[in-house]
Protein backbone atom coordinates (compact mmCIF):
# COMPACT_ATOMS: atom_id res chain seq x y z
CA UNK A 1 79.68 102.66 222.40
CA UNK A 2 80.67 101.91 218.76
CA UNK A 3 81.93 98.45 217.76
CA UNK A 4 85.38 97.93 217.24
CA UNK A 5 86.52 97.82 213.01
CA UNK A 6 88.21 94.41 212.63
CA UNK A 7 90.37 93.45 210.20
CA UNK A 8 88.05 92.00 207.82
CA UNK A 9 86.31 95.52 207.28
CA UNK A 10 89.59 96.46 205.72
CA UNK A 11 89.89 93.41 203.51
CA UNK A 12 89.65 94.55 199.58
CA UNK A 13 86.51 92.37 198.07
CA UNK A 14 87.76 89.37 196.14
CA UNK A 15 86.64 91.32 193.00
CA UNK A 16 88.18 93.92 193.01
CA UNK A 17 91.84 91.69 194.15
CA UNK A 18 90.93 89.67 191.07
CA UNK A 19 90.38 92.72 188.50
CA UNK A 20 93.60 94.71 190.58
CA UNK A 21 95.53 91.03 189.72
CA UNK A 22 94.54 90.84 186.32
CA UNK A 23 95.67 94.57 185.52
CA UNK A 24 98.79 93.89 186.78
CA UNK A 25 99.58 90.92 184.49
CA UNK A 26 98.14 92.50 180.96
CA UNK A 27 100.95 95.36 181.93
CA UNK A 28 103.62 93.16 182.77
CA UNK A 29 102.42 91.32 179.36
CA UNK A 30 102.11 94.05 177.22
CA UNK A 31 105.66 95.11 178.10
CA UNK A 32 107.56 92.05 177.55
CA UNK A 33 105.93 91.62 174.46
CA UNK A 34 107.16 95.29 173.42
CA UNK A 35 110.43 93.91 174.76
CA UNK A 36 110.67 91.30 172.95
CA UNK A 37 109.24 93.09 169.21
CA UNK A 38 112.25 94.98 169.30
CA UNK A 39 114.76 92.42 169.83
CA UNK A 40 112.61 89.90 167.31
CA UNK A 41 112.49 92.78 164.93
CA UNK A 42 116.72 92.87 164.56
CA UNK A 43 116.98 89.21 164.31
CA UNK A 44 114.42 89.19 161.26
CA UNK A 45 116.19 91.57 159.77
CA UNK A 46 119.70 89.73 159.96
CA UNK A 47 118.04 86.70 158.71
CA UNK A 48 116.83 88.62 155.56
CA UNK A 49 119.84 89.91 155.12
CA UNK A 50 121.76 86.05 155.01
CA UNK A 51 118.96 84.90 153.16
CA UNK A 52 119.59 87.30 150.42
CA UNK A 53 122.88 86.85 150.47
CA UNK A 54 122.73 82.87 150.17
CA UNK A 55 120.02 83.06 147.57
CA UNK A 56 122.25 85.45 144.98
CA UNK A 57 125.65 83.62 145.72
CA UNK A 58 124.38 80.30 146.62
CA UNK A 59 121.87 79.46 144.11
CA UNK A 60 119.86 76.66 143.58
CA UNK A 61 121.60 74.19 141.10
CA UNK A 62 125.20 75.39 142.78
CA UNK A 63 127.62 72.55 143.29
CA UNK A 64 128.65 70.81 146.99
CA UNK A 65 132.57 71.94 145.90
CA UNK A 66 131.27 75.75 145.06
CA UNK A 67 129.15 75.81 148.25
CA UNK A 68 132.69 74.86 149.88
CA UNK A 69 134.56 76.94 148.61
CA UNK A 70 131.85 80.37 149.35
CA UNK A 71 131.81 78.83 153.02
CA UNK A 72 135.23 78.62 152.91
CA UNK A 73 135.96 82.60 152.16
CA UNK A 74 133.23 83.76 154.34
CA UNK A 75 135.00 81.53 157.80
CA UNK A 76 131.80 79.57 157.99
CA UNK A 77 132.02 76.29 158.67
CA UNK A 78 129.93 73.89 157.26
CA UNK A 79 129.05 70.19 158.38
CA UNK A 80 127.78 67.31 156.35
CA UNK A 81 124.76 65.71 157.44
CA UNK A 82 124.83 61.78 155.18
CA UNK A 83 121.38 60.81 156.38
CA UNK A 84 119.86 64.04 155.49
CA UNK A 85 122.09 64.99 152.64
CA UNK A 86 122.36 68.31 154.29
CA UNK A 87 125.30 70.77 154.73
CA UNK A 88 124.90 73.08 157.41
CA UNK A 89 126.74 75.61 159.61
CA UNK A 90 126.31 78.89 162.09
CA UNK A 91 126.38 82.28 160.05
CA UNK A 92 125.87 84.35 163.19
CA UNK A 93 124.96 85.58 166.35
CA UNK A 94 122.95 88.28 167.57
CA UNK A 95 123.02 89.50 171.02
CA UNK A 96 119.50 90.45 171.91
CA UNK A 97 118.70 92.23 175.30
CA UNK A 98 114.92 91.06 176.57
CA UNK A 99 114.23 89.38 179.53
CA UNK A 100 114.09 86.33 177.53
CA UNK A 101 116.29 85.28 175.25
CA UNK A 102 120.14 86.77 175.56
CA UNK A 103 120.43 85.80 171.93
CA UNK A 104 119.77 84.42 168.26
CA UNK A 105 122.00 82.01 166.09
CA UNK A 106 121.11 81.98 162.77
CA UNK A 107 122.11 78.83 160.99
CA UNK A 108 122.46 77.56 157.21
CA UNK A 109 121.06 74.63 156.52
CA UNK A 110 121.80 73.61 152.35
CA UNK A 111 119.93 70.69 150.95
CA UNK A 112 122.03 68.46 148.27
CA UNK A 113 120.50 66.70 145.39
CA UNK A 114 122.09 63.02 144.73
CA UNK A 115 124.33 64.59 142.23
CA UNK A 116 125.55 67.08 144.63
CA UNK A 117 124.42 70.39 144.17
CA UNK A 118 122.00 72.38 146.02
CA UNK A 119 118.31 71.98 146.16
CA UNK A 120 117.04 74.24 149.07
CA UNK A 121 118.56 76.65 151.12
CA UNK A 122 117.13 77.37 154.81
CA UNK A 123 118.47 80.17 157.26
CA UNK A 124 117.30 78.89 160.36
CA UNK A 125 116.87 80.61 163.74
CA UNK A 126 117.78 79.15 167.37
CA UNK A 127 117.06 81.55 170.33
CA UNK A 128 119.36 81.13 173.52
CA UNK A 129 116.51 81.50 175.82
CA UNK A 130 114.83 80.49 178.91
């Protein structure tokens, strides 16, 4: 009479649950980081774009009153940081659709000299994300 199979004969070996495991998670990597390229991709490119912009009509050398008055046509709002001597303000925000992040606010961040004009300019990126 043969022996009955029990359920550890059908029991995968640890090895091969460990190598099956470990496939698993470089796919689900390797696609969220493909996800995530593309969306990373558009907000570089938006941040170019402002930083070009700032840089040819926000020069270095340009005064706090100028810098008001470019913020002031464009609808961005700028806040004055004493401590810092920093103006700074949202430019935009751009939807992104990964499974991390919903979206990216790029922010301007101007640093003032003591007499008042500009000295660096920084766009700066903030991700909405979990």
């Amino acid at each position: 009479m043969r022996a009955r199979p029990t359920v550890a004969t059908f029991r995968l070996p640890l090895r091969l649950k460990i190598r099956r495991i470990m496939r698993i998670a470089a796919i689900a990597t390797v696609c969220f980081l493909v996800a995530c390229a593309s969306s990373a991709n558009s907000v570089r490119e938006r941040q170019s774009r402002w930083e070009r912009i700032v840089r040819t009509e926000v020069p270095v050398g340009t005064d706090r009153a100028a810098v008001l008055r470019w913020a002031s046509a464009r609808s961005i709002s700028l806040a004055f940081s004493p401590e810092k001597r920093q103006l700074y303000g949202p430019l935009e925000y751009v939807p992104v659709h990964d499974l991390v992040c919903k979206g990216w606010s790029l922010t301007l961040e101007l640093t003032l000299a003591a007499n008042d004009t500009v000295t660096t300019q920084t766009v700066r990126t903030y991700g909405n994300c979990i």
